[in-house]
Protein backbone atom coordinates (compact mmCIF):
# COMPACT_ATOMS: atom_id res chain seq x y z
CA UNK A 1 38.66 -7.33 27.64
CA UNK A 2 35.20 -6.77 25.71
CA UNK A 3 31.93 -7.12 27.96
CA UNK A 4 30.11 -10.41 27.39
CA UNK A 5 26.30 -10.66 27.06
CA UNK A 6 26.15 -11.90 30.76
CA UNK A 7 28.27 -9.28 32.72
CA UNK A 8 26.89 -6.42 30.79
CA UNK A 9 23.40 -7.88 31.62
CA UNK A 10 24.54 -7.49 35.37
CA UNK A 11 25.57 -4.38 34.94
CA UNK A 12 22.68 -2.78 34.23
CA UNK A 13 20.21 -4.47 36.24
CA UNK A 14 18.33 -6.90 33.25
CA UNK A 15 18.21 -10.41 32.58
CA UNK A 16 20.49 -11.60 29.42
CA UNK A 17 17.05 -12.12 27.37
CA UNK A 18 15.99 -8.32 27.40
CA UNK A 19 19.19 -7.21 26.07
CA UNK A 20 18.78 -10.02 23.51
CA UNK A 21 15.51 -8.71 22.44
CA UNK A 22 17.03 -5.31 22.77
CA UNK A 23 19.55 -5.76 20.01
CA UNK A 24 17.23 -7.91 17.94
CA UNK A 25 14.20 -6.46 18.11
CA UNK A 26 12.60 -10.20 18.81
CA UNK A 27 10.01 -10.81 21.60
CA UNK A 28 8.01 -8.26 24.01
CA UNK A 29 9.86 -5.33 25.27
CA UNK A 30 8.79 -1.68 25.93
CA UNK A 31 10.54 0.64 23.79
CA UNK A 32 11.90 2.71 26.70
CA UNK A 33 13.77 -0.03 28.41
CA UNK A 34 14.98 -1.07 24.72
CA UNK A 35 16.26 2.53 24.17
CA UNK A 36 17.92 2.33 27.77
CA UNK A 37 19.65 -0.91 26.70
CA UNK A 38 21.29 0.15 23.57
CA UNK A 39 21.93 3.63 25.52
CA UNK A 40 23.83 1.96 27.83
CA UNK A 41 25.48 -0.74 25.68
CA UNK A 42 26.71 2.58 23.55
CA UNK A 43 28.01 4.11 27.02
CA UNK A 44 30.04 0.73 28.28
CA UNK A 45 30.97 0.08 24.32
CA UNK A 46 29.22 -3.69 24.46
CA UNK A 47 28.69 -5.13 21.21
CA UNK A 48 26.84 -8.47 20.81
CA UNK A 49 27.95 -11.53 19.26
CA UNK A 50 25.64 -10.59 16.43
CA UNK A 51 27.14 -13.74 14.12
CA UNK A 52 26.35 -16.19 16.79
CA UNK A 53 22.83 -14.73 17.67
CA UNK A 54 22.09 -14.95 13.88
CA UNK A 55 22.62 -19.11 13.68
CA UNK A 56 20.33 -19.36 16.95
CA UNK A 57 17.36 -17.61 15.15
CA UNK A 58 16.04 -18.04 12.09
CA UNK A 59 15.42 -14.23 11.35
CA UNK A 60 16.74 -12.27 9.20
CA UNK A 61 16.42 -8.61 10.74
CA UNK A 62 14.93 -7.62 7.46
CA UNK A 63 11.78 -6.51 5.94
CA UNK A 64 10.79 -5.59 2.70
CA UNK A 65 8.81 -2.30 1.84
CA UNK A 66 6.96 -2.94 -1.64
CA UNK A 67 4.76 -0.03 -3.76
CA UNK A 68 1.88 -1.99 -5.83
CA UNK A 69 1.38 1.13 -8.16
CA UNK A 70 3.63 3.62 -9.93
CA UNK A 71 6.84 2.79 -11.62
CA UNK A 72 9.29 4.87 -9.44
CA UNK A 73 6.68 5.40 -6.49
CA UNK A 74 9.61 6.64 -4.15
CA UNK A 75 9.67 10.03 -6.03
CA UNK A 76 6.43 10.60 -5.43
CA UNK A 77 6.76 13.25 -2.23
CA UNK A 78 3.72 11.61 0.04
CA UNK A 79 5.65 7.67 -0.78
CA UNK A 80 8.95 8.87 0.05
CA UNK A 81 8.25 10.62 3.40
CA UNK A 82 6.24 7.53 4.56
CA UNK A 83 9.73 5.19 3.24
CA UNK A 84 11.58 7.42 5.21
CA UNK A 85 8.99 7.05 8.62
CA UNK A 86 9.24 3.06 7.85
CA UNK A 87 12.81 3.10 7.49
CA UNK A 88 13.25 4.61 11.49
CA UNK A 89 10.22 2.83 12.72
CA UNK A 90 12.45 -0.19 10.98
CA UNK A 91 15.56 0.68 12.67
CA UNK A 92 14.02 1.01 16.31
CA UNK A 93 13.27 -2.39 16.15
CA UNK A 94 16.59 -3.65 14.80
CA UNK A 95 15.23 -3.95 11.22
CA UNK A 96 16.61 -3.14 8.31
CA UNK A 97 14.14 -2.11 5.58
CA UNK A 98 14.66 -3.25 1.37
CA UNK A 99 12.86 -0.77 -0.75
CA UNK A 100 11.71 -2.59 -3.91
CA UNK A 101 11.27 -0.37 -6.69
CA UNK A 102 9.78 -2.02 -9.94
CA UNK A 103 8.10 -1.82 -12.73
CA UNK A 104 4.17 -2.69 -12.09
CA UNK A 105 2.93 -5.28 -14.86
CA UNK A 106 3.23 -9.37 -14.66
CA UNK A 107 6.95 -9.31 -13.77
CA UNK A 108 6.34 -7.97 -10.26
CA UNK A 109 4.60 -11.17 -9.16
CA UNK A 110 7.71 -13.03 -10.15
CA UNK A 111 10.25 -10.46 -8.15
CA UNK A 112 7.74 -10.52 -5.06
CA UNK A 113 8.07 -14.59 -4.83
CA UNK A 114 12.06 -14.36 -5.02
CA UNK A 115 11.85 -12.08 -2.46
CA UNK A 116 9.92 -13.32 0.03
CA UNK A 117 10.27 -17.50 -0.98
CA UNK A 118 14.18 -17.19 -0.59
CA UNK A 119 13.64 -17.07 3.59
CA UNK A 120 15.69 -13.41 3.15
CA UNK A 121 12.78 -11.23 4.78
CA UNK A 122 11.61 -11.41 7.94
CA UNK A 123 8.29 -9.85 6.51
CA UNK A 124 6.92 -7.28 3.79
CA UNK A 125 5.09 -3.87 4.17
CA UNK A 126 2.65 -3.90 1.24
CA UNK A 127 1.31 -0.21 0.55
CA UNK A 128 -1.14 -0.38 -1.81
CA UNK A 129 -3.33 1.66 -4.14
CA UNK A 130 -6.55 -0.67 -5.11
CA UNK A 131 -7.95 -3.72 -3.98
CA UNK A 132 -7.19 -5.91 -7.53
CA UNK A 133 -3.31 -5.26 -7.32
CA UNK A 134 -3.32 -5.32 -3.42
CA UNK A 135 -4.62 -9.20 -3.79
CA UNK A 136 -2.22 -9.93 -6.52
CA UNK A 137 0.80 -9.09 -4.54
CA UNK A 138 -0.40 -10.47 -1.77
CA UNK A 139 -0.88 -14.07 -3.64
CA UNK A 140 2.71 -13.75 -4.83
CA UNK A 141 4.27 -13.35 -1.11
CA UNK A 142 6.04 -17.02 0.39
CA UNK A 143 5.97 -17.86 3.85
CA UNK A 144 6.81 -14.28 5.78
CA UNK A 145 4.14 -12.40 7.14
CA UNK A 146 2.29 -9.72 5.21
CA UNK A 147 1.00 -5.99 6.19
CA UNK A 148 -1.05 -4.16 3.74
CA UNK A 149 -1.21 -0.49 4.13
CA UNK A 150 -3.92 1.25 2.61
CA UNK A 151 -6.14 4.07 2.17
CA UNK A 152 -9.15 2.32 1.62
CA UNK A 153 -11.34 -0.18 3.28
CA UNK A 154 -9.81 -3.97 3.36
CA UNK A 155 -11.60 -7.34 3.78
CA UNK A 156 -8.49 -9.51 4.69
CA UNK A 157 -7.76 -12.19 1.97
CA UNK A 158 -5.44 -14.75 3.47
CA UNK A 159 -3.84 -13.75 6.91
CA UNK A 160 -2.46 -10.60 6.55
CA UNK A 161 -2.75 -7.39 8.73
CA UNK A 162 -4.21 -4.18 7.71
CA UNK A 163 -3.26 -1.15 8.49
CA UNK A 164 -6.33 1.56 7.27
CA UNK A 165 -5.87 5.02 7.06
CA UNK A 166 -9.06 6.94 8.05
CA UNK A 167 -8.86 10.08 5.30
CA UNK A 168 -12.72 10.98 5.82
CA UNK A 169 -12.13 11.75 9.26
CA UNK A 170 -9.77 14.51 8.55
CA UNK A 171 -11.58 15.81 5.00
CA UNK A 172 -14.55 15.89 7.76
CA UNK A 173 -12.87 18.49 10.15
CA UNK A 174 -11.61 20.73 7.16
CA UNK A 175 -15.11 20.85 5.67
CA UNK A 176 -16.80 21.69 8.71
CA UNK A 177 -14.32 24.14 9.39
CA UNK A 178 -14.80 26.29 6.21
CA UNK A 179 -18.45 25.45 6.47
CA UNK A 180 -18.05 27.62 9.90
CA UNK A 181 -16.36 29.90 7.77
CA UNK A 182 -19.12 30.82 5.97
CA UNK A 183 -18.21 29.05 2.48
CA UNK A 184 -21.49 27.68 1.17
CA UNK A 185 -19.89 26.79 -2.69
CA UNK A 186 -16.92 24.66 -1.98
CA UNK A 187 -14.86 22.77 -4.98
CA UNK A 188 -13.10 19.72 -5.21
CA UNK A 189 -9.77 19.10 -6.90
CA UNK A 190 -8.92 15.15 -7.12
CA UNK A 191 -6.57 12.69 -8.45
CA UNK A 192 -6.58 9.46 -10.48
CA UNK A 193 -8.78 6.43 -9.21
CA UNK A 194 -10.66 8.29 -6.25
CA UNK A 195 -14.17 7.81 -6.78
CA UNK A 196 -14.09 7.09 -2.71
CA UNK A 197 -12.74 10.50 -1.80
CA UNK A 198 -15.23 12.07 -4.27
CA UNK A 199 -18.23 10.03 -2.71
CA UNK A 200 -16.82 10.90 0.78
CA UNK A 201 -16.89 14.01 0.13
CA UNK A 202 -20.09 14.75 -1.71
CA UNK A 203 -21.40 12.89 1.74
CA UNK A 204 -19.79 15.23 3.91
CA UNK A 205 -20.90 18.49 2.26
CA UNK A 206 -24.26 16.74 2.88
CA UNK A 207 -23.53 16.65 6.38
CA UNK A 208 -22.17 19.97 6.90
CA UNK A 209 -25.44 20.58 4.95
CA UNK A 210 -23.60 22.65 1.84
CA UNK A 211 -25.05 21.94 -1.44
CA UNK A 212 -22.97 19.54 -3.81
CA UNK A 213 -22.15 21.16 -7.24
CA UNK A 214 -21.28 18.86 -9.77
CA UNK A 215 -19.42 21.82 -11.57
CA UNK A 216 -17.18 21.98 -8.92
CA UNK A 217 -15.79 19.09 -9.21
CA UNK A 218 -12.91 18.07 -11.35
CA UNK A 219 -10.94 14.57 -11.61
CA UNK A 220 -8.36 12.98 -12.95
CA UNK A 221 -5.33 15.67 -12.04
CA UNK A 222 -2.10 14.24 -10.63
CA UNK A 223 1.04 16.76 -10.87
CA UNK A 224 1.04 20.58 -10.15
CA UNK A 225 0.56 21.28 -13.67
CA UNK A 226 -2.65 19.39 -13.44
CA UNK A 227 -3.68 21.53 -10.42
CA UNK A 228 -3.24 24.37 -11.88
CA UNK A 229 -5.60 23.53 -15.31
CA UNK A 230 -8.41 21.94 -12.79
CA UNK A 231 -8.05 24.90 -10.71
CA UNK A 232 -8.83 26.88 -13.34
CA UNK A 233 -11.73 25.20 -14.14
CA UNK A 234 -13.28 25.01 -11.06
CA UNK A 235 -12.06 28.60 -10.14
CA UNK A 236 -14.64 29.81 -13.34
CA UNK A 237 -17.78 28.43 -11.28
CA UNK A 238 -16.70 31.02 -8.95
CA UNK A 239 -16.25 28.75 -5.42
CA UNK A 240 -15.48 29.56 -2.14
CA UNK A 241 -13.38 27.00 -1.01
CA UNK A 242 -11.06 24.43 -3.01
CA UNK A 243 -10.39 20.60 -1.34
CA UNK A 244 -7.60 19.19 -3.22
CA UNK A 245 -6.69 15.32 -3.13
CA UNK A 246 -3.40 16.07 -2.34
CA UNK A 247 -0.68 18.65 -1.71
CA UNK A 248 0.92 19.17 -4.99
CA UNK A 249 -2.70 19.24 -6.60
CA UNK A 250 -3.21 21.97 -4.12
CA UNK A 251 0.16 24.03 -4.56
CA UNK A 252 -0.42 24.30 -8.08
CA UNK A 253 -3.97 25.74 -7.50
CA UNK A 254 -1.73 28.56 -5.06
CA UNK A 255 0.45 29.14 -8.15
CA UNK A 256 -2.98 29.32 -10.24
CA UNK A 257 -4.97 31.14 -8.10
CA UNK A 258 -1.84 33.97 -8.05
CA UNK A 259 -2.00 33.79 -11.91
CA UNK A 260 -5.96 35.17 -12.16
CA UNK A 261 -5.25 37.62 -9.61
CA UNK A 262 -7.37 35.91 -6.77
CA UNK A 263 -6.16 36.12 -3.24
CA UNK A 264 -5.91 33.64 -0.68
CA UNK A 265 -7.56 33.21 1.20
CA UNK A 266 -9.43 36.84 0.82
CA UNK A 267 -11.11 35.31 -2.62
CA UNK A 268 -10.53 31.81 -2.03
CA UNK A 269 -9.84 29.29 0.34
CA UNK A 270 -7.61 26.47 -0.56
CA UNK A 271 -6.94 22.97 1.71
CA UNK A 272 -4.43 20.66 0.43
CA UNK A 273 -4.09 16.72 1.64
CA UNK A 274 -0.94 14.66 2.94
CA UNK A 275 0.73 17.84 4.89
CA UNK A 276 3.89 17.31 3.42
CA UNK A 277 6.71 18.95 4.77
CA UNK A 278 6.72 21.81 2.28
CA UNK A 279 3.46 22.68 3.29
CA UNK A 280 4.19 24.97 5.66
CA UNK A 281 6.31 27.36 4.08
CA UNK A 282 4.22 28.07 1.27
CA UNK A 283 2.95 31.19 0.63
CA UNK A 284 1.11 31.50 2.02
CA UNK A 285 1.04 28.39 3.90
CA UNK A 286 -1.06 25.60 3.59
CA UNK A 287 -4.10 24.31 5.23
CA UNK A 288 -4.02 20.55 4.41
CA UNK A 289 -4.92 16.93 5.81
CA UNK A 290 -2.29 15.55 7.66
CA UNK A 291 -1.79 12.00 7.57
CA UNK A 292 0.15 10.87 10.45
CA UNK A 293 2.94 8.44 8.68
CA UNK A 294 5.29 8.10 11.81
CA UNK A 295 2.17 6.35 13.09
CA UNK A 296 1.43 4.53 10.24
CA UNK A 297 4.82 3.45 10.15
CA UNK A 298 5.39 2.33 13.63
CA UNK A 299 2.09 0.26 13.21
CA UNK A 300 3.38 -1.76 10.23
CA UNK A 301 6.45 -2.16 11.27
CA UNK A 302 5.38 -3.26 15.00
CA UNK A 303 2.76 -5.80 13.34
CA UNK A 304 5.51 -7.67 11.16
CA UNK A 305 7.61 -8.17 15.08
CA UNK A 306 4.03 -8.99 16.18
CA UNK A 307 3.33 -12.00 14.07
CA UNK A 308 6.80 -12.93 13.97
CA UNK A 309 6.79 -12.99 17.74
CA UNK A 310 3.20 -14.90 17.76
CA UNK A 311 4.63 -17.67 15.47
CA UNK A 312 7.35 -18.64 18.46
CA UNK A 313 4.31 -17.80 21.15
CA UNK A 314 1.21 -20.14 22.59
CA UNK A 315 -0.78 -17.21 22.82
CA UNK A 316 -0.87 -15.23 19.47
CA UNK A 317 -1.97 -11.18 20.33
CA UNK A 318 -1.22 -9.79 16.86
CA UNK A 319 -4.72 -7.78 15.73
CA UNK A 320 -5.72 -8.29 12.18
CA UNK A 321 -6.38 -4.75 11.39
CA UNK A 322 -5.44 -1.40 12.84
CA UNK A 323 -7.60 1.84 11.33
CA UNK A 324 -5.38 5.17 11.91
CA UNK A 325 -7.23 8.53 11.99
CA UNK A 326 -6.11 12.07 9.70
CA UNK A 327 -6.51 15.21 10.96
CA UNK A 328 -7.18 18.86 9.92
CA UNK A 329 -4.45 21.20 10.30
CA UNK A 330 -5.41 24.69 9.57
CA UNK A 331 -3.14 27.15 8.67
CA UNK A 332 -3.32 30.80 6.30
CA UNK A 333 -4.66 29.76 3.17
CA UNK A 334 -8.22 29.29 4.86
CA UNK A 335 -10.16 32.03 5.46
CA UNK A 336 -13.57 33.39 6.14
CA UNK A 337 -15.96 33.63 3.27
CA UNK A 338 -16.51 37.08 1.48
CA UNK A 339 -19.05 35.74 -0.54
CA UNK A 340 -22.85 35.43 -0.60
């Protein structure tokens, strides 16, 4: 005869309500005694009455994961490994995650109300790219709450949380790292849309009190193709040191820098940013800024259960905003500076 909810509770020493939040991922329990729950409930083959506990609550053991830029933002390699960290953050908590993948334009509003108005989500990760589509999603969302995750600074606009990623205090560590290297001329290789990266990091070199050269600096690169042309460019001015905006910008300045017969990182140093998985087995490997997404992930995912939990609760504790740090991680293709 299968366990019921009470005599397995007995069993194992807790009251009926922690293995209720256990399996649902409702109210406030430590993740340890959650993972011994379902450890045990795995071990004695208890399954919950999952249907019933379903009409009793009014959630829906879902939340929605939405990209506000890019048309298929899951191929992009930094996107999909943070999907992946919010998927398991997700499941620890007994949600399930939707991955909305859309085309960006006025349609999107439209999709983001059926989603969220229909009472189907229990809340929606938001990761965002810019402040004017950020607050356009976030207009369109009904009646779940919201977490925005972002890379820049965020002045709340209705009640949602924020979760910030710090990426100046990791493009911080790497500069003053090659600046202890000796590299006195060092480049910059960014993106699309990141005049706050740029301005970070003309303000850093000031710090690190390295001389800014305009010449090193060259925008508007995306794929590894694009790395490769902008290294070349900046490569001419004859740096030290290339910062790239992000990994792929930086593992096409590798292939590049292979290409004209430099060495790295005898001739030239080269950091990347996002420490994607590959990063480490390139060749030789890469020095990049590691973003730490599990973090990220548990954070948004742990602030959806918060509100959810402070909407049933007299005493609300969810924090409106949560800033998360990067960090340096240095690795062969940084070296010390050969030149004058």
């Amino acid at each position: 005869m299968p366990l019921d909810i009470v005599e397995f509770s007995k069993q194992i020493g807790v009251s009926t309500a922690t293995v209720s939040r256990a399996f649902s991922g409702r109210g406030r329990i430590s993740d340890k005694t959650r993972e011994r729950v379902l450890e045990e409930a795995r071990a004695r083959g208890f399954s919950p009455n999952v249907h019933a506990s379903r009409l009793n609550s009014k959630r829906t053991n879902q939340i929605g994961l939405y990209y506000s830029f890019s048309e298929d933002p899951i191929f992009d390699y930094y996107n999909m490994e943070l999907a992946q960290e919010i998927a398991k953050a997700a499941e620890k908590r007994g949600q399930a995650v939707h991955l909305e993948l859309s085309r960006t334009g006025k349609g999107e509003n439209q999709r983001l109300r059926q989603l969220t108005g229909g009472g189907g989500l229990d809340g929606i990760i938001l990761v965002v790219d810019g402040r004017t589509s950020g607050a356009r999603l976030i207009e369109s969302v009904q009646g779940c709450p919201v977490v925005v995750v972002t890379n820049r600074p965020w002045a709340p606009i209705k009640k949602e949380i924020v979760v910030e990623l710090d990426i100046f205090s990791g493009m911080a560590d790497a500069v003053r790292d090659l600046a202890s290297l000796g590299h006195k001329r060092i480049g910059f290789i960014g993106g699309t849309g990141i005049t706050a990266k740029v301005n970070g990091f003309r303000r850093i070199l000031g710090d690190c009190q390295v001389a800014v050269d305009p010449k090193l600096i060259a925008e508007g690169s995306v794929s590894f193709s694009d790395g490769q042309k902008a290294f070349h460019q900046v490569a001419s001015q004859r740096p030290s040191a290339v910062l790239c905006a992000t990994d792929v910008l930086a593992m096409g300045a590798l292939n590049e820098a292979n290409a004209m017969g430099l060495n790295v990182p005898g001739d030239i140093s080269i950091v990347g940013m996002d420490d994607l998985a590959f990063t480490a087995y390139t060749t030789p490997s890469l020095s990049t800024i590691g973003i730490p997404r599990s973090q990220i992930a548990k954070t948004a995912v742990d602030s959806i259960i918060s509100q959810l939990d402070d909407e049933e609760s007299e005493s609300p504790r969810a924090l409106a905003k949560h800033v998360i740090g990067s960090y340096y991680v240095q690795r062969a293709s940084v070296g010390i500076s050969t030149g004058a």
